[in-house]
Protein backbone atom coordinates (compact mmCIF):
# COMPACT_ATOMS: atom_id res chain seq x y z
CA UNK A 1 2.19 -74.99 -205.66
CA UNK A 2 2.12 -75.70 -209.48
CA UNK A 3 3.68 -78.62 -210.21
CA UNK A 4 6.25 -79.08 -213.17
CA UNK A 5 3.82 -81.22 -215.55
CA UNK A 6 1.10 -78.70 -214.73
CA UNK A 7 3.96 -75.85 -215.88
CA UNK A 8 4.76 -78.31 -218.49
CA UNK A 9 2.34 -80.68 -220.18
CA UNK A 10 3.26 -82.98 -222.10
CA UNK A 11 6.57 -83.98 -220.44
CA UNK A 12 7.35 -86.48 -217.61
CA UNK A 13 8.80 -84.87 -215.08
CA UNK A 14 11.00 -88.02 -213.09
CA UNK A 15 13.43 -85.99 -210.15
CA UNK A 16 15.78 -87.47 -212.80
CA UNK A 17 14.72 -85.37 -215.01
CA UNK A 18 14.62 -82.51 -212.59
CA UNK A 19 17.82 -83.04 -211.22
CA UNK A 20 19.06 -83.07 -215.25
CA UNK A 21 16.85 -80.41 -216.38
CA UNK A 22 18.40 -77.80 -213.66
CA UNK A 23 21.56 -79.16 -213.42
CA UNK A 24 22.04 -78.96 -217.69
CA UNK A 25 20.64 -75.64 -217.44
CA UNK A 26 22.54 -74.15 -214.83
CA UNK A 27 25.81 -75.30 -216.91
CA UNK A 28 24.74 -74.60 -220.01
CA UNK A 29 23.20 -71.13 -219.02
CA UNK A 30 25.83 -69.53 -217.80
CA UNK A 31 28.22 -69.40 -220.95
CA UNK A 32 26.04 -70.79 -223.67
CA UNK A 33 27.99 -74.54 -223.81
CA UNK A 34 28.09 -77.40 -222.15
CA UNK A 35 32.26 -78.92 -221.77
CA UNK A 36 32.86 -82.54 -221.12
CA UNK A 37 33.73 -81.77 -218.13
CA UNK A 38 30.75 -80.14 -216.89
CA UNK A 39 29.02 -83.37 -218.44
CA UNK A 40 31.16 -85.81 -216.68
CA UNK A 41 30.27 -84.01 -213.73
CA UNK A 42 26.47 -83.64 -214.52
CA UNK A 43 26.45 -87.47 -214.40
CA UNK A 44 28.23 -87.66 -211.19
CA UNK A 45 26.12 -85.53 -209.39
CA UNK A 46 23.10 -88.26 -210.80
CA UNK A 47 24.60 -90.97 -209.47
CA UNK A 48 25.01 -89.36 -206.24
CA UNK A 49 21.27 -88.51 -205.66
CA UNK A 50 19.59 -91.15 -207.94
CA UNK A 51 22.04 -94.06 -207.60
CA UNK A 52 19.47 -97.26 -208.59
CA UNK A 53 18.89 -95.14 -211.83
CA UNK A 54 20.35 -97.57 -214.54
CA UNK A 55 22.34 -95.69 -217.36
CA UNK A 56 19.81 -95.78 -219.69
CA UNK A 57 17.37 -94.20 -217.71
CA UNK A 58 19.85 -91.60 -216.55
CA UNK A 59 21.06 -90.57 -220.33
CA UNK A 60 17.30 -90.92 -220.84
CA UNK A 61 16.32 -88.07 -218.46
CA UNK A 62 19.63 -86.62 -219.55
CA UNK A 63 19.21 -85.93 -223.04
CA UNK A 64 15.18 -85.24 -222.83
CA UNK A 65 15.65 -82.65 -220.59
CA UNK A 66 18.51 -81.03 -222.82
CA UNK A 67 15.72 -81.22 -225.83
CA UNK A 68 13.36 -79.68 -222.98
CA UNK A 69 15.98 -76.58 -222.44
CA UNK A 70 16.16 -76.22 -226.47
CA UNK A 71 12.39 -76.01 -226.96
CA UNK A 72 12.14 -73.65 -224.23
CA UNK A 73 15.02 -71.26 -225.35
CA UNK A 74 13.07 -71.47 -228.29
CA UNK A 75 9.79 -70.99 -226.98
CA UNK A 76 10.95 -68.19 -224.08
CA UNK A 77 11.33 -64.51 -224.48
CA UNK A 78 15.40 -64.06 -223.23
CA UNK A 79 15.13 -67.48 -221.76
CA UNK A 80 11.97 -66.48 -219.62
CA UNK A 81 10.50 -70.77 -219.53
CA UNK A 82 13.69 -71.83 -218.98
CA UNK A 83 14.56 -69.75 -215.58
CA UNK A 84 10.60 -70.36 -214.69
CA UNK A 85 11.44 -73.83 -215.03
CA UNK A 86 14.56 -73.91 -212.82
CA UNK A 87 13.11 -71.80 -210.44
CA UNK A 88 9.99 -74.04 -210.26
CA UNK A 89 12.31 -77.35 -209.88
CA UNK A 90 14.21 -75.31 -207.04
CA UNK A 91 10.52 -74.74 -205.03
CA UNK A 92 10.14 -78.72 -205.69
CA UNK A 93 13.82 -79.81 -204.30
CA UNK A 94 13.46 -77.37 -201.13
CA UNK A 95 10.71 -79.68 -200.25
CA UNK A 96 12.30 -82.71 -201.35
CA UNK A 97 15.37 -82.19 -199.85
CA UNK A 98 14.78 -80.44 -196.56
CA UNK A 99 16.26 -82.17 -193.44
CA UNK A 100 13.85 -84.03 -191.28
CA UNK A 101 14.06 -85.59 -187.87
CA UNK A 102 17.37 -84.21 -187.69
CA UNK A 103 18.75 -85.60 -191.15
CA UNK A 104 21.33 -83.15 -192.75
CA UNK A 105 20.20 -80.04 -194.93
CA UNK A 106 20.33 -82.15 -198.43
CA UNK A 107 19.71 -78.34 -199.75
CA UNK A 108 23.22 -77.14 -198.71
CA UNK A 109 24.57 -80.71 -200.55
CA UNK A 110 22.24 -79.24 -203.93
CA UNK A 111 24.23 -75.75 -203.23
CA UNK A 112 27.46 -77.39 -203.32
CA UNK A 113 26.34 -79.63 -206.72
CA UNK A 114 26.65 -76.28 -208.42
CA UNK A 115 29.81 -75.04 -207.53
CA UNK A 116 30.86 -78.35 -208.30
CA UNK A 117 29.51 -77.83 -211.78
CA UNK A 118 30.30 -74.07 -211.79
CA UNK A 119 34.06 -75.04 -211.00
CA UNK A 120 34.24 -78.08 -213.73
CA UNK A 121 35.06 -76.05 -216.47
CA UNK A 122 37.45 -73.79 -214.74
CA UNK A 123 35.37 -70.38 -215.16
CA UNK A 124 33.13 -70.15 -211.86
CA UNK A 125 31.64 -66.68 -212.89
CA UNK A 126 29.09 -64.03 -211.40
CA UNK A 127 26.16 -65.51 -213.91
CA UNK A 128 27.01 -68.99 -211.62
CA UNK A 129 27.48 -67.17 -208.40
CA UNK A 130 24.11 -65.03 -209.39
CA UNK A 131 22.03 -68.88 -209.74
CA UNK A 132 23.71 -70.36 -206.83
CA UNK A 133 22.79 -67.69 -204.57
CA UNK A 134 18.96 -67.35 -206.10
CA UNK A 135 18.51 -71.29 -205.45
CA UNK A 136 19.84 -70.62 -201.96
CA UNK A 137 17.24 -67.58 -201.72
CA UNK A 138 14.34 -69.78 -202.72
CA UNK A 139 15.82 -72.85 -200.30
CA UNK A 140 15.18 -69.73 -197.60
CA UNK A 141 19.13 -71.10 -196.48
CA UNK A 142 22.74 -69.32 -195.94
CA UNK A 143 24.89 -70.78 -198.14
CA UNK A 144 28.50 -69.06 -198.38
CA UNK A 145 29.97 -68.51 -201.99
């Protein structure tokens, strides 16, 4: 499996800055901004999985991997890099997070991130539904809408 500094030289990929990187894009993606609340919620779902990250390292990996999304709208033909991206991340957190010796399906917990962030702004619609249910596809999981 390609690995996200071999997709993307250059940039140092922390799973803070994955976790950012999808999570900003997934928000941002779906209706072209970003609210406060979806922010707000953004940082909660950081501090969930990463909670030793100190602040500056989490508005760090929050605010390079927003400049990472702009250079690769920029870069990508109808935001081609920046679904490659996510899509790679995804194949990286269904290792990452898959349950073993009978831990819980941290996948499913991923899933529900998103319709956490999907719901945040008060429009959960089919582009969010569409991205919830690909990441579930590539998790190879059921996940219920």
């Amino acid at each position: 499996m390609t690995t996200m500094r071999e997709r993307n030289p250059g940039r140092e990929w922390s799973n803070a800055h994955m976790l950012a990187y999808f999570y900003n894009a997934f928000a941002f993606g779906s209706d072209g901004e970003l609210s406060s609340d979806e922010k707000r919620e953004i940082v909660a779902c950081l501090k969930e999985w990463i909670p030793d990250l100190s602040d500056e390292e989490l508005y760090g990996a929050l605010m390079e991997s927003f400049e990472w999304i702009g250079e690769d709208l920029q870069e990508g033909k109808d935001a081609e890099k920046v679904y490659n991206t996510m899509t790679g991340i995804a194949g990286y957190l269904n290792e990452l997070l898959k349950p073993n010796n009978g831990d819980a399906d941290r996948r499913k917990y991923f899933l529900c991130d998103l319709v956490r962030l999907s719901v945040a702004d008060g429009n959960f619609d089919d582009t969010e539904k569409a991205w919830i249910r690909a990441t579930a596809d590539i998790f190879g999981i059921e996940f219920r809408i």
